[in-house]
Structure formats: C-alpha cells, structure tokens
N, C-alpha and C. Protein backbone atom coordinates (compact mmCIF):
# COMPACT_ATOMS: atom_id res chain seq x y z
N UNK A 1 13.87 5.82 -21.19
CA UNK A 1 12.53 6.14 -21.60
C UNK A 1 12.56 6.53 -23.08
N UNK A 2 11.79 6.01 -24.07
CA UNK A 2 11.74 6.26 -25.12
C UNK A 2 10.73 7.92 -25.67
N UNK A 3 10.81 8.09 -26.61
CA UNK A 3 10.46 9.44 -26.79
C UNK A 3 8.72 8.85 -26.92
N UNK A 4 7.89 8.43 -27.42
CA UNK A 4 6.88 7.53 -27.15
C UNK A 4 6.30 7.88 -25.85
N UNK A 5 7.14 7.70 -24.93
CA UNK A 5 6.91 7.27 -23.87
C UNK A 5 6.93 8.91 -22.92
N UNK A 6 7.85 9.52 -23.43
CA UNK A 6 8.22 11.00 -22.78
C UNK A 6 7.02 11.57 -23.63
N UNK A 7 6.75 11.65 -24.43
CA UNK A 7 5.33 12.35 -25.19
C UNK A 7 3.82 11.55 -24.44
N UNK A 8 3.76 11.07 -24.04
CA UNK A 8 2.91 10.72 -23.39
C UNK A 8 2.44 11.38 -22.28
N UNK A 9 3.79 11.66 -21.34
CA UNK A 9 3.77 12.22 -20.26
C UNK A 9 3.51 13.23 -20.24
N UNK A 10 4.14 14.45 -21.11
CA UNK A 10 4.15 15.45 -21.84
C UNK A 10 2.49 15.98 -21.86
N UNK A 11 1.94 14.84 -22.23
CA UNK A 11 0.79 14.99 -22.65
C UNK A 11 -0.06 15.14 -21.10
N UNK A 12 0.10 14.22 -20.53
CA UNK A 12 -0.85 14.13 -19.33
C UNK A 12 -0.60 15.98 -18.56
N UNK A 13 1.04 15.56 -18.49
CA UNK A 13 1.65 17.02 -17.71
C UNK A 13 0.71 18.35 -18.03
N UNK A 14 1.10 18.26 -19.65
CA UNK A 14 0.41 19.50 -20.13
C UNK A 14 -1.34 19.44 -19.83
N UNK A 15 -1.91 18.36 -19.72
CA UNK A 15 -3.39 18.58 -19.43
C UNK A 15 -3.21 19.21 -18.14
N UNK A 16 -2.74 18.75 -17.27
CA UNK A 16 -3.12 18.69 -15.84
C UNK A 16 -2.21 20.06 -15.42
N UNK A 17 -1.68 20.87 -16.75
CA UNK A 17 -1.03 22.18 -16.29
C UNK A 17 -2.36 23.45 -16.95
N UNK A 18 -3.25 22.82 -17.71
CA UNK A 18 -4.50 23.19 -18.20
C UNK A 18 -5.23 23.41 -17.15
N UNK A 19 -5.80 22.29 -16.63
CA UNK A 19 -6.86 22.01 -15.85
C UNK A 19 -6.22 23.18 -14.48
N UNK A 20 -5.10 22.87 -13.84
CA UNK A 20 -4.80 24.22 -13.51
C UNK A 20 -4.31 25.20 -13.67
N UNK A 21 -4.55 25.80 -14.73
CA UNK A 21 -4.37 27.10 -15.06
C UNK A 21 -6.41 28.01 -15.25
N UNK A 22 -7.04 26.21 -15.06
CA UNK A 22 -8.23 26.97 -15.52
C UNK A 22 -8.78 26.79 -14.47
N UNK A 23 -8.20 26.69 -13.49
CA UNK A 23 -9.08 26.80 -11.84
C UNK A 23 -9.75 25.06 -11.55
N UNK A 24 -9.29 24.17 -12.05
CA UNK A 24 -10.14 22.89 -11.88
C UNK A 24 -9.92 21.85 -10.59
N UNK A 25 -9.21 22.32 -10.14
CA UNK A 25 -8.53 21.59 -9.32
C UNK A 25 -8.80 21.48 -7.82
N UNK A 26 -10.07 22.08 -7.36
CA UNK A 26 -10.66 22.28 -6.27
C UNK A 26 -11.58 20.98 -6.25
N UNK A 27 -11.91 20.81 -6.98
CA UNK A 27 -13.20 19.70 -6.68
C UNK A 27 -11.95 18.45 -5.93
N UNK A 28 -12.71 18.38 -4.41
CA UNK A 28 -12.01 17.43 -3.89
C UNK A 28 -12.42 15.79 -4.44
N UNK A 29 -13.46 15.75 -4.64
CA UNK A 29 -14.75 14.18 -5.48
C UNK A 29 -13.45 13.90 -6.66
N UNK A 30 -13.52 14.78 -7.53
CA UNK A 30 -12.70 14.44 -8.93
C UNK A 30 -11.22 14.67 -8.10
N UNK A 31 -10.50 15.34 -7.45
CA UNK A 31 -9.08 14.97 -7.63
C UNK A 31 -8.62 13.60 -6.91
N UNK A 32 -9.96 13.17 -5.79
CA UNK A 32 -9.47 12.10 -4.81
C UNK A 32 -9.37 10.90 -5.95
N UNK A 33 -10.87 11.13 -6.68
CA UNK A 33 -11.15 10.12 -7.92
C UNK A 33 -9.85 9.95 -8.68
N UNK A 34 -9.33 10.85 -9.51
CA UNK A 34 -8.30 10.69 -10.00
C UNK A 34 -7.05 9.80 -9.62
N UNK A 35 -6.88 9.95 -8.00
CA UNK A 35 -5.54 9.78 -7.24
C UNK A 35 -6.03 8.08 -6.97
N UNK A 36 -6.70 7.99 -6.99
CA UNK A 36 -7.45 6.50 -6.49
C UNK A 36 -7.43 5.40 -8.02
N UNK A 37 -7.63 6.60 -9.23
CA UNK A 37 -7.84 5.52 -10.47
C UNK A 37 -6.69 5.27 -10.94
N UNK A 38 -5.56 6.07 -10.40
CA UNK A 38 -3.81 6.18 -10.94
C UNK A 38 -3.75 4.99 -9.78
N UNK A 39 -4.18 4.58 -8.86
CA UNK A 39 -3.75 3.73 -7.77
C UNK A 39 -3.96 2.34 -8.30
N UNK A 40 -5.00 2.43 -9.09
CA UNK A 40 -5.51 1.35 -9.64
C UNK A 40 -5.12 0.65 -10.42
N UNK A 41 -4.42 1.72 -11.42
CA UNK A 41 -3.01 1.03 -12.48
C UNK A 41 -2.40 0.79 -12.22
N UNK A 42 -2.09 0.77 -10.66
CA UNK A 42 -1.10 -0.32 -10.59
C UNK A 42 -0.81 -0.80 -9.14
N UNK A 43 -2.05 -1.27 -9.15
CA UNK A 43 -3.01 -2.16 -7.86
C UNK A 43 -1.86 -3.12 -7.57
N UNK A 44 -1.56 -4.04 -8.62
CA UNK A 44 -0.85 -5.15 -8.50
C UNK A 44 0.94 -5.07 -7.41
N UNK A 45 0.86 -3.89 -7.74
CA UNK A 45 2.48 -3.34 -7.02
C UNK A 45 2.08 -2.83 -5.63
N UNK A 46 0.80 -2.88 -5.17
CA UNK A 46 0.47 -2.05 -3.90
C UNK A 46 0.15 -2.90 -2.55
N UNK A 47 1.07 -2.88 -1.65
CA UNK A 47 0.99 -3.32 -0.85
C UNK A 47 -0.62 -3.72 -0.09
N UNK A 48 -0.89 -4.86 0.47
CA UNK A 48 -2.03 -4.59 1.33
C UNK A 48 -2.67 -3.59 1.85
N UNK A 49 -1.91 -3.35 2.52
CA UNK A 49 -2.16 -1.61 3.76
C UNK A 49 -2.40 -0.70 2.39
N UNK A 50 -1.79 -0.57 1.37
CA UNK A 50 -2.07 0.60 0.80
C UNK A 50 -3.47 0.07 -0.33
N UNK A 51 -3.41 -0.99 -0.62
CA UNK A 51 -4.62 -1.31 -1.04
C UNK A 51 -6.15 -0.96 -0.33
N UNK A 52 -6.47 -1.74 0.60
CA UNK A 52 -6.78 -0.83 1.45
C UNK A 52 -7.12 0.37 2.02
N UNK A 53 -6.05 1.71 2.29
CA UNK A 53 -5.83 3.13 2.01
C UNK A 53 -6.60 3.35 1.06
N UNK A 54 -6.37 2.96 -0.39
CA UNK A 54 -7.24 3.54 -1.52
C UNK A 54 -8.76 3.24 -1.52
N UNK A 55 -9.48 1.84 -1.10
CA UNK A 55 -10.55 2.10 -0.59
C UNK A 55 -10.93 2.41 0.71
N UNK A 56 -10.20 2.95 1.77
CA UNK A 56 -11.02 3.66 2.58
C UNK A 56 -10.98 5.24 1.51
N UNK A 57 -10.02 5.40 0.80
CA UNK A 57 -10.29 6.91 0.17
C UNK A 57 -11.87 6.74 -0.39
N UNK A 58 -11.71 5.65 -1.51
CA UNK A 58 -13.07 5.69 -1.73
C UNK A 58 -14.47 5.70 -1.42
N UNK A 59 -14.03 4.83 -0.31
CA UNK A 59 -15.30 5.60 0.35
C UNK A 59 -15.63 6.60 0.75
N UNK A 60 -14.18 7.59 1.45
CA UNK A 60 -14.65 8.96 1.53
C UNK A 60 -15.34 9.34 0.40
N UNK A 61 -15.03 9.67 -0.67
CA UNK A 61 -15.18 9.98 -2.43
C UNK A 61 -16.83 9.86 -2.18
N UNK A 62 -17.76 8.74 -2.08
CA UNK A 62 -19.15 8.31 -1.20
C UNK A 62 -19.88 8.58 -0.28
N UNK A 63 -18.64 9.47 0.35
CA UNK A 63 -19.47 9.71 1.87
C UNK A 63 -19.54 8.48 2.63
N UNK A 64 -18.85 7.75 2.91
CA UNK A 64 -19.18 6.45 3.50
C UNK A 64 -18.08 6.23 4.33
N UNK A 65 -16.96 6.88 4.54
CA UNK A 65 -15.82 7.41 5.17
C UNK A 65 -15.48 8.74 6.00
N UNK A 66 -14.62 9.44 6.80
CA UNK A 66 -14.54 10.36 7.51
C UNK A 66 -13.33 10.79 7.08
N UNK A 67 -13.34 12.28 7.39
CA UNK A 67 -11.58 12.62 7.54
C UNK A 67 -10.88 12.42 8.61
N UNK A 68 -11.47 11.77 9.45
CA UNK A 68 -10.50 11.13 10.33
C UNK A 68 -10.04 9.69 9.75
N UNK A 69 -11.06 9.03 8.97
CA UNK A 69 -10.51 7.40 8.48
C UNK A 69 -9.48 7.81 7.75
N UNK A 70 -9.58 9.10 6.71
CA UNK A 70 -8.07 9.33 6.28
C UNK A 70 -6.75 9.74 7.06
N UNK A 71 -7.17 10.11 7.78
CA UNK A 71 -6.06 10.29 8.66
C UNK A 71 -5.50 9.24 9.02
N UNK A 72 -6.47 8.46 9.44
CA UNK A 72 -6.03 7.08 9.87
C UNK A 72 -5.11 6.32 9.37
N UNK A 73 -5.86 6.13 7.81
CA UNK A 73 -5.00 5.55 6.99
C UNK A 73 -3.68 6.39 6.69
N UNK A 74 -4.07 7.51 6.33
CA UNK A 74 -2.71 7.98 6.00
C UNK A 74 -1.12 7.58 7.31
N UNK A 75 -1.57 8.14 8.49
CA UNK A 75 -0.56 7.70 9.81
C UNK A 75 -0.10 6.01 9.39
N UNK A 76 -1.09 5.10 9.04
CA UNK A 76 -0.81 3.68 9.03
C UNK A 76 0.52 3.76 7.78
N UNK A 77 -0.31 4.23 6.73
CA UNK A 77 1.03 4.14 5.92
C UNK A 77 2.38 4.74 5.88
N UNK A 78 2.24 5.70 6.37
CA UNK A 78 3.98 6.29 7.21
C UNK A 78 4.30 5.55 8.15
N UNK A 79 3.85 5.02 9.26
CA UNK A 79 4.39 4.42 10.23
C UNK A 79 4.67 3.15 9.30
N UNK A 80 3.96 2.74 7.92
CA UNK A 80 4.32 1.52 7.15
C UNK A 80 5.32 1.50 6.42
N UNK A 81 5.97 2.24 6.08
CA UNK A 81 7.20 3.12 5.17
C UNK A 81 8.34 3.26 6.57
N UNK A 82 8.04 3.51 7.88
CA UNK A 82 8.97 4.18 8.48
C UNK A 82 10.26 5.20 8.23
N UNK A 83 11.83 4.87 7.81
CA UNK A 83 12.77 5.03 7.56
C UNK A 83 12.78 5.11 6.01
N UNK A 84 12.08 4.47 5.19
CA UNK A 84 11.74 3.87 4.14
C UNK A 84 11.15 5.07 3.14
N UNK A 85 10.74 6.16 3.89
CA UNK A 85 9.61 7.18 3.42
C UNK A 85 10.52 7.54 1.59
N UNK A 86 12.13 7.97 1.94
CA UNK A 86 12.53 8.42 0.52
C UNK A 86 12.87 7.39 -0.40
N UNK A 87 13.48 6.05 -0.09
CA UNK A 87 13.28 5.19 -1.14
C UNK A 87 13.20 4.99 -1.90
N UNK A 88 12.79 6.31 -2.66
CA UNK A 88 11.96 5.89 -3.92
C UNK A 88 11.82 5.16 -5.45
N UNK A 89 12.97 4.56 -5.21
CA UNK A 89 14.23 3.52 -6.30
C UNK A 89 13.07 1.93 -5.78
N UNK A 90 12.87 1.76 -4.57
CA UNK A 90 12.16 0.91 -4.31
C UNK A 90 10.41 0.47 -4.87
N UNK A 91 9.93 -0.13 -5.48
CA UNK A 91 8.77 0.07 -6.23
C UNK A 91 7.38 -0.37 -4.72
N UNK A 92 7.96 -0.85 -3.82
CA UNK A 92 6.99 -0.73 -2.52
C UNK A 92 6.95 0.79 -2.07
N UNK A 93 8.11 1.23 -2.16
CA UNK A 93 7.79 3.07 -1.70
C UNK A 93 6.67 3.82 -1.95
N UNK A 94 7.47 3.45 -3.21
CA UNK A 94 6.82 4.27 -4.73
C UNK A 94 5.28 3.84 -4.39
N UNK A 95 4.71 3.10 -4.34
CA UNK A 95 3.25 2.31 -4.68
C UNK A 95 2.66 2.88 -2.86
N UNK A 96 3.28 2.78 -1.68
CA UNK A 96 2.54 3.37 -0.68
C UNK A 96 3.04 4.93 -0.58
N UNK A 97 3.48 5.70 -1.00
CA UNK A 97 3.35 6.96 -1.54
C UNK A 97 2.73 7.45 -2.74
N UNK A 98 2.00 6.45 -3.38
CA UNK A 98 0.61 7.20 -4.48
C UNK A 98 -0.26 6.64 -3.82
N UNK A 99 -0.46 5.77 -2.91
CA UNK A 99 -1.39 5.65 -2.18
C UNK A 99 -2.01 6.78 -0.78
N UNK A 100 -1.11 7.26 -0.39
CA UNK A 100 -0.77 8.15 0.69
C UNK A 100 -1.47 9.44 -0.33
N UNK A 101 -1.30 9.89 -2.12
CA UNK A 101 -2.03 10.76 -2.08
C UNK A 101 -3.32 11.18 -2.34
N UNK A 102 -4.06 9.13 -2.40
CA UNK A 102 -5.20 9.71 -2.06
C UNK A 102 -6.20 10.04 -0.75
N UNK A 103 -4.90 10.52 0.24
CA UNK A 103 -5.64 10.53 1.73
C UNK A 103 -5.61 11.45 2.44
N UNK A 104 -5.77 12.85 1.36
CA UNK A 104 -5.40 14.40 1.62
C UNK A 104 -6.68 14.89 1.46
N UNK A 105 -7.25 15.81 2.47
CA UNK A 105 -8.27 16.55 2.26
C UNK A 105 -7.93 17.57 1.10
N UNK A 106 -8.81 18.16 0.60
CA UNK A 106 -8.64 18.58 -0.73
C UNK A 106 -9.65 19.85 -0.65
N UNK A 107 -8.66 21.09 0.11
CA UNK A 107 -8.96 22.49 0.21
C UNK A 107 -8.79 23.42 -0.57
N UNK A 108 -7.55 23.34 -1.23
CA UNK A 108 -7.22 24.17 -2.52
C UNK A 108 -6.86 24.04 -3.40
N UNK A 109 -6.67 24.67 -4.42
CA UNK A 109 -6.02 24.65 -5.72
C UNK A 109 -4.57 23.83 -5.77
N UNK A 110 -3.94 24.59 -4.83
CA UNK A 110 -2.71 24.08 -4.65
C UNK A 110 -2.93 22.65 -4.44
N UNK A 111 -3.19 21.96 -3.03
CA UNK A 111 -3.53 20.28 -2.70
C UNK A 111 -4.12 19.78 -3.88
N UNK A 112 -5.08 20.04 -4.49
CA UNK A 112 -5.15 19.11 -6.01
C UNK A 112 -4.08 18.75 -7.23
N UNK A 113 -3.53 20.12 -7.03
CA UNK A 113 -2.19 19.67 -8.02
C UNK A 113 -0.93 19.25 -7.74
N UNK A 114 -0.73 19.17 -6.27
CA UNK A 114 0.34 18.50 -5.62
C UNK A 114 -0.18 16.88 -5.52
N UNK A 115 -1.53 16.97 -5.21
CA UNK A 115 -2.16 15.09 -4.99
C UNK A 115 -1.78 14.58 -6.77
N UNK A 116 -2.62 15.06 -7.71
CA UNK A 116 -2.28 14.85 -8.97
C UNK A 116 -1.20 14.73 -9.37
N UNK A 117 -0.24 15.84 -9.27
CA UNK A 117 1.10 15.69 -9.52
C UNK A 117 2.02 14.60 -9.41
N UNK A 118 2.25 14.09 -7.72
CA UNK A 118 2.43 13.44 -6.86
C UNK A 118 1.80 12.27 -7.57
N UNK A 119 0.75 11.99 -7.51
CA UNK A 119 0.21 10.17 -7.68
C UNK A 119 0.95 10.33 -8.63
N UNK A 120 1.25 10.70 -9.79
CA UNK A 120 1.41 10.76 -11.15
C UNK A 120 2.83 10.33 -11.40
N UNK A 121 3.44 11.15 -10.61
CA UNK A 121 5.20 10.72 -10.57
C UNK A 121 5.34 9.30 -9.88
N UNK A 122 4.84 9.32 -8.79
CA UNK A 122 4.65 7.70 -8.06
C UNK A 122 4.22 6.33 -8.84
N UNK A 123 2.99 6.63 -9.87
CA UNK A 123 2.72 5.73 -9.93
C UNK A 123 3.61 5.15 -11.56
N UNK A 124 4.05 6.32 -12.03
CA UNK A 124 4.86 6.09 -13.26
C UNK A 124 6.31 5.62 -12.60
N UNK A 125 6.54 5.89 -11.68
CA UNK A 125 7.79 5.28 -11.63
C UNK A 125 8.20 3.91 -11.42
N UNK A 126 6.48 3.25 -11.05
CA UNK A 126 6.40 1.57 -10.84
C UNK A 126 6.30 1.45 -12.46
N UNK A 127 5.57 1.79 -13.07
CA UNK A 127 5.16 1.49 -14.21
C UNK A 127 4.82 2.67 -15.36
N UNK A 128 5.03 3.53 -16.17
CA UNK A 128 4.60 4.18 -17.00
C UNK A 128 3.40 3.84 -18.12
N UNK A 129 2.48 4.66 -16.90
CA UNK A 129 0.92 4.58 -16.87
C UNK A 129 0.42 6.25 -17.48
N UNK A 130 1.27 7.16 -18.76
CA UNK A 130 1.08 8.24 -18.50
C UNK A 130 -0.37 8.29 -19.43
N UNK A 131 -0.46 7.70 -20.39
CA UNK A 131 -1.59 7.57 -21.69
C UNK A 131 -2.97 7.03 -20.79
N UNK A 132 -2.66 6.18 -19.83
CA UNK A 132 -4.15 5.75 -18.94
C UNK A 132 -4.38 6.95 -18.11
N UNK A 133 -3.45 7.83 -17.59
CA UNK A 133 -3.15 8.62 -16.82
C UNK A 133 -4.30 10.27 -17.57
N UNK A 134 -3.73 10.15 -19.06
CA UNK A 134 -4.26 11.39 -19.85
C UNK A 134 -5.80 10.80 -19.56
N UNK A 135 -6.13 9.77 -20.14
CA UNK A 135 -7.41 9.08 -20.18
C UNK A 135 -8.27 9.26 -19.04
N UNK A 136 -7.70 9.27 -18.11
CA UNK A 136 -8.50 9.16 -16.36
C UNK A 136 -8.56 11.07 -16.37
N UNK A 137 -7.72 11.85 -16.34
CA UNK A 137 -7.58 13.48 -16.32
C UNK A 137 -8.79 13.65 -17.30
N UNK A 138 -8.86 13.14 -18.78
CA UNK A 138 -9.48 14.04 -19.22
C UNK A 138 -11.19 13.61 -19.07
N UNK A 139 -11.39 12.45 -18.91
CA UNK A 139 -12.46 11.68 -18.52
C UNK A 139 -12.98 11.96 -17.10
N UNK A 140 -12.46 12.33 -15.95
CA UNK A 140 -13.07 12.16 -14.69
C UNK A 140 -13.01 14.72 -14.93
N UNK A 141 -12.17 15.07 -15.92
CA UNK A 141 -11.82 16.54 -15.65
C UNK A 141 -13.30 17.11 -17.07
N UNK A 142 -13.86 16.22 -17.53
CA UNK A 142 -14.55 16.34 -18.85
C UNK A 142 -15.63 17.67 -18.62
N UNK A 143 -16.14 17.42 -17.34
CA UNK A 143 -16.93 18.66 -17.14
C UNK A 143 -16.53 19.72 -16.76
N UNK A 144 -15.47 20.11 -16.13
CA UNK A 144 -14.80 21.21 -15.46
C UNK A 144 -14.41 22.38 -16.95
C-alpha cells in the first residue's frame, strides 16, 4: 500500500472516529445507507446472493422491507460462506461479508460503528475504495 493510499484511509478512519465521538452513529437510515453505498463500490466483486442482500437492505432503508427479510438475507449469506466465513484472503469472502453488514438492525452507537467499520475493512480489501469511502461518510453524515 502506498502512503497515498494509507492517507486516504487515515482519512475516512479519522472521519468515522469523529462522527463517533460526536454521537452520529445511531441513525440506522444513514448507517444502513452508508454500508449499502461501500457495497456498491464494489458491486462488480459481489456475488449474486449478496447483490441481492444489499437490495433487500435497501429496501429496508424505504420501508419496503422487514427485519425479518434481513434476517433472511443475512442466514442466506452465512449458510453461503459456510466453512468459508474467515477466508478473508479470498475476494468472494471479503465481498459477502460487506454485504452481510448491511443486514444488521441498527440499535446503538456501538452497531453503527462496527457496520461502518466492518463494510469499510471488507470492502477495501477487494479494492481500496477509502477516498469514495470519505466521500459517501461525509456526504450521507453532512447533517449529523
């Protein structure tokens, strides 16, 4: 990783160590949003099933979904990973485990910055997405 590239991250990290330190991280709408637009960068690496996963999230995000459809999805994609779950050298892992975090109900402080966190490491490890990553945090976090 080039230093470029580690300052980038740096950058997202440090927002998203902002955003919680300043209590932002409850809004379940913006963190699912978030976990869904990191999914998006890198759609192309994401299995069907987890393609999928990310819009049934979205529709929760709408109201047009249940927390049981997440559940749903979420069980589909572990039982889709099986044995497979740590992997994470594998870029199919990697891509249905940032998918998997947008399918967490989103109760506390804590679950927003583990979903955020989480997509964030996942989806950089297919691809280093951290500068689209700052862009989506500070854009979907703009009002908080």
């Amino acid at each position: 990783m080039n230093f470029m590239s580690q300052k980038l991250i740096n950058d997202a990290r440090d927002f998203l160590e902002c955003l919680e330190l300043k209590g932002c991280l409850t809004d379940e709408k913006k963190v699912l949003s978030f976990c869904c637009a990191c999914c998006r960068l890198v759609w192309d690496n994401l299995p069907q099933i987890a393609r999928q996963a990310v819009k049934i999230s979205e529709k929760y995000i709408d109201k047009n979904a249940s927390l049981r459809d997440l559940e749903n999805a979420r069980n589909d994609l572990w039982n889709y990973l099986e044995k497979d779950f740590s992997s994470l050298e594998k870029v199919n892992v990697s891509a249905v485990r940032a998918a998997i975090c947008c399918l967490y109900e989103i109760k506390t402080h804590e679950d927003g910055f583990n979903s955020i966190d989480n997509v964030m490491d996942f989806c950089n490890s297919i691809e280093i997405k951290s500068f689209e990553q700052y862009k989506l945090l500070t854009e979907i976090f703009s009002e908080s």
